[in-house]
C-alpha atoms as a PDB file:
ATOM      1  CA  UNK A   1      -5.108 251.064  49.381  1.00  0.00           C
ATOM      2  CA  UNK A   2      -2.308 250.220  51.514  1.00  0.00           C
ATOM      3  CA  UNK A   3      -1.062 247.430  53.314  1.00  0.00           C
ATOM      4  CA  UNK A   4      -1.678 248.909  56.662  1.00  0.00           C
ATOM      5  CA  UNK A   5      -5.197 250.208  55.915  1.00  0.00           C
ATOM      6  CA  UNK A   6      -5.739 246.133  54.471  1.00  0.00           C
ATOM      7  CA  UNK A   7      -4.960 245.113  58.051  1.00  0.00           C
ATOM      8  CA  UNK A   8      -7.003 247.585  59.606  1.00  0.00           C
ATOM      9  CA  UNK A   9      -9.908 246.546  58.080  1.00  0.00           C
ATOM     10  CA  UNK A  10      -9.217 243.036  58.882  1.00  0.00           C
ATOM     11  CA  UNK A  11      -8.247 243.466  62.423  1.00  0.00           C
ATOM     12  CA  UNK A  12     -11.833 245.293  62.811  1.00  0.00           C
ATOM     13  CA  UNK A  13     -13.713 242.414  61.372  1.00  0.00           C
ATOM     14  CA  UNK A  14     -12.221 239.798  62.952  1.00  0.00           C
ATOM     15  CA  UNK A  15     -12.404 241.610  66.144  1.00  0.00           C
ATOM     16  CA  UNK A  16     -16.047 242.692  65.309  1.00  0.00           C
ATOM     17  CA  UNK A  17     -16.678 238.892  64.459  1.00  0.00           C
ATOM     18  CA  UNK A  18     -15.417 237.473  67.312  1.00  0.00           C
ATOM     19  CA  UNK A  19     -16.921 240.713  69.915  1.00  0.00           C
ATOM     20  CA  UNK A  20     -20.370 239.250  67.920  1.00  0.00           C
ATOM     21  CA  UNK A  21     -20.302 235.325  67.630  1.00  0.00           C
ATOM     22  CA  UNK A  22     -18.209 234.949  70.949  1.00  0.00           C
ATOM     23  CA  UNK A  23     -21.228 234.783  73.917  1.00  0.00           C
ATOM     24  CA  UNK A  24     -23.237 232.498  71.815  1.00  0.00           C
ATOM     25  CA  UNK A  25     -20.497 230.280  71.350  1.00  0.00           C
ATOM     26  CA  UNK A  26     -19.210 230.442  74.721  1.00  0.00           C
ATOM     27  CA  UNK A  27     -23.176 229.719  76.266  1.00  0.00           C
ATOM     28  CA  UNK A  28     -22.916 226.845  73.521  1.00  0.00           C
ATOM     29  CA  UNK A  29     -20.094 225.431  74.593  1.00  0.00           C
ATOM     30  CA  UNK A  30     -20.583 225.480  78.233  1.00  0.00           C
ATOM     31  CA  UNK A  31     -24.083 224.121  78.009  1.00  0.00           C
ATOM     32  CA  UNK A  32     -22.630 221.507  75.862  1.00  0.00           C
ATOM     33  CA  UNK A  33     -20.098 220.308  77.875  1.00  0.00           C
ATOM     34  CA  UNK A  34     -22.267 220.278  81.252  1.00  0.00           C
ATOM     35  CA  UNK A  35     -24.607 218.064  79.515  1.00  0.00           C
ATOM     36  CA  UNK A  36     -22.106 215.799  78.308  1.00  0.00           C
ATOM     37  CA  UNK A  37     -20.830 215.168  81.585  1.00  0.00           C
ATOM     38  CA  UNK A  38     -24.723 214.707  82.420  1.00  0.00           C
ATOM     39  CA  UNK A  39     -25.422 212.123  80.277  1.00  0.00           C
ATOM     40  CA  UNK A  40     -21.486 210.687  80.904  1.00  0.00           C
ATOM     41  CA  UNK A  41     -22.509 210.647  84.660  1.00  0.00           C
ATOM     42  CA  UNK A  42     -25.793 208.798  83.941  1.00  0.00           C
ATOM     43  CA  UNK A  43     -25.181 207.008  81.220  1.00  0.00           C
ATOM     44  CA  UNK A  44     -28.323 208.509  78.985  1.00  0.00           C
ATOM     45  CA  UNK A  45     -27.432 208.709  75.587  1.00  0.00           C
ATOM     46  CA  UNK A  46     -30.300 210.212  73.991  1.00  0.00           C
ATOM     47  CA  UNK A  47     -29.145 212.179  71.083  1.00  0.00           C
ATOM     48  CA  UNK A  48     -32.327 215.044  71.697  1.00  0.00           C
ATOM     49  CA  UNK A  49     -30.991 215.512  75.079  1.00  0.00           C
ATOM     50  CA  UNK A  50     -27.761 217.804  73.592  1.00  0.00           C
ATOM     51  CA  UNK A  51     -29.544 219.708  71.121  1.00  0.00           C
ATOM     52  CA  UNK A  52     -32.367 220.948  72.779  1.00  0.00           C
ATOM     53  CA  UNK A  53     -30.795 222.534  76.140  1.00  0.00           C
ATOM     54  CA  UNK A  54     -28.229 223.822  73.532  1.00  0.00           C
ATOM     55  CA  UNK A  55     -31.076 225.439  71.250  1.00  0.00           C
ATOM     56  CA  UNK A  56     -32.853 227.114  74.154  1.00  0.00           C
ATOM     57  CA  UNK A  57     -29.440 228.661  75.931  1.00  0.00           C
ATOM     58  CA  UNK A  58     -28.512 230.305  72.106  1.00  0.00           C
ATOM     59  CA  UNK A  59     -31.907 231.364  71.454  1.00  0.00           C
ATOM     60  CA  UNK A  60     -31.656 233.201  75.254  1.00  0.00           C
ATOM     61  CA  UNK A  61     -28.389 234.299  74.441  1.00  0.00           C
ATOM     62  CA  UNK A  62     -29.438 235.670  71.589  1.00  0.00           C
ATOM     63  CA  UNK A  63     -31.982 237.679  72.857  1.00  0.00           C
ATOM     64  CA  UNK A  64     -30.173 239.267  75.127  1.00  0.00           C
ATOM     65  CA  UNK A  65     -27.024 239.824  73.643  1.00  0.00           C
ATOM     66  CA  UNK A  66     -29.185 240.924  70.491  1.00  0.00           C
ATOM     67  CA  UNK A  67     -28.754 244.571  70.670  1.00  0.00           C
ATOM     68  CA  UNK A  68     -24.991 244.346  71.307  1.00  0.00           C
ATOM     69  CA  UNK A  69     -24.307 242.490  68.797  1.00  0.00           C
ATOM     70  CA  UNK A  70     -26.585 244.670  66.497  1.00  0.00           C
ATOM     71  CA  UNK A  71     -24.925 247.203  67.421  1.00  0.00           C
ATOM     72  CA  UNK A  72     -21.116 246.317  66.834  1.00  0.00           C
ATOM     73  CA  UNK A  73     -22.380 245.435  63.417  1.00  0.00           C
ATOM     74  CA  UNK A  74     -23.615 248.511  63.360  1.00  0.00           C
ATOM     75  CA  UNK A  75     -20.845 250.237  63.755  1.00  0.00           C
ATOM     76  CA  UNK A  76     -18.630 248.727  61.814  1.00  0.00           C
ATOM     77  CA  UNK A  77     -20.743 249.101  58.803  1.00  0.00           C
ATOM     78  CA  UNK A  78     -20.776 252.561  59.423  1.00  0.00           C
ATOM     79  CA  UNK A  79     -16.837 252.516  59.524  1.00  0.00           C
ATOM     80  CA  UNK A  80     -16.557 250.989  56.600  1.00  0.00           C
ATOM     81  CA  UNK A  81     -18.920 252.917  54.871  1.00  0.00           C
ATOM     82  CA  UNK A  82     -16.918 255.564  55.954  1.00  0.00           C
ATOM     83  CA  UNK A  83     -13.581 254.722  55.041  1.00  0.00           C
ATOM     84  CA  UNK A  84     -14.593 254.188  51.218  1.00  0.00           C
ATOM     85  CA  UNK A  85     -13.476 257.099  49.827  1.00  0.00           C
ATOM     86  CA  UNK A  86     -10.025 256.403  51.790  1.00  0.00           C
ATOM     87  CA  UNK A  87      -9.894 252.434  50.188  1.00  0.00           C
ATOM     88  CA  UNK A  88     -10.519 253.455  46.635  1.00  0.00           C
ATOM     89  CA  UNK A  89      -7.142 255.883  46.557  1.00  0.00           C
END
C-alpha cells in the first residue's frame, strides 16, 4: 500500500465525515447560539432551555438529512470494499 493510496483513503473519510456530521452540527450550532443570545437578551438562565431546542433541531435534522447521509456512508463503504484487493498489494 502506498503512500498516496494512504491519503486517498483518508482524504475520503474525512471528507465523507465531515459531508455526514456537518448539517447536524451546523443546525446545532446555530440553534445554540440564537438561544444564547435569547436567554443573554432576557436574562433566563435555565439550563433545560439550551438542550431541548437543540435536541429537537438535530433530531429534525436528522431526519431529513437521514438518507444523505446514509447514503455517503454508503458509498464509501462500497469504495472501500472495493479497493481491498488494491490495499493488501
Amino acid at each position: 500500500m502506498s503512500q498516496s493510496m494512504v491519503n486517498d483513503v483518508m482524504k475520503d473519510a474525512l471528507t465523507t465525515i465531515l459531508l455526514t456530521a456537518g448539517p447536524v452540527l451546523v443546525v446545532a450550532l446555530c440553534v445554540g447560539l440564537i438561544v444564547s443570545i435569547l436567554q443573554a437578551t432576557t436574562q433566563v438562565q435555565e439550563q433545560t432551555l439550551t438542550f431541548v431546542p437543540k435536541i429537537v433541531a438535530v433530531f429534525f435534522t436528522i431526519m431529513i438529512t437521514g438518507p444523505y447521509m446514509l447514503g455517503k456512508l454508503t458509498d464509501f463503504t462500497t469504495r472501500m470494499f472495493g479497493n481491498i484487493s488494491n490495499m493488501i498489494r
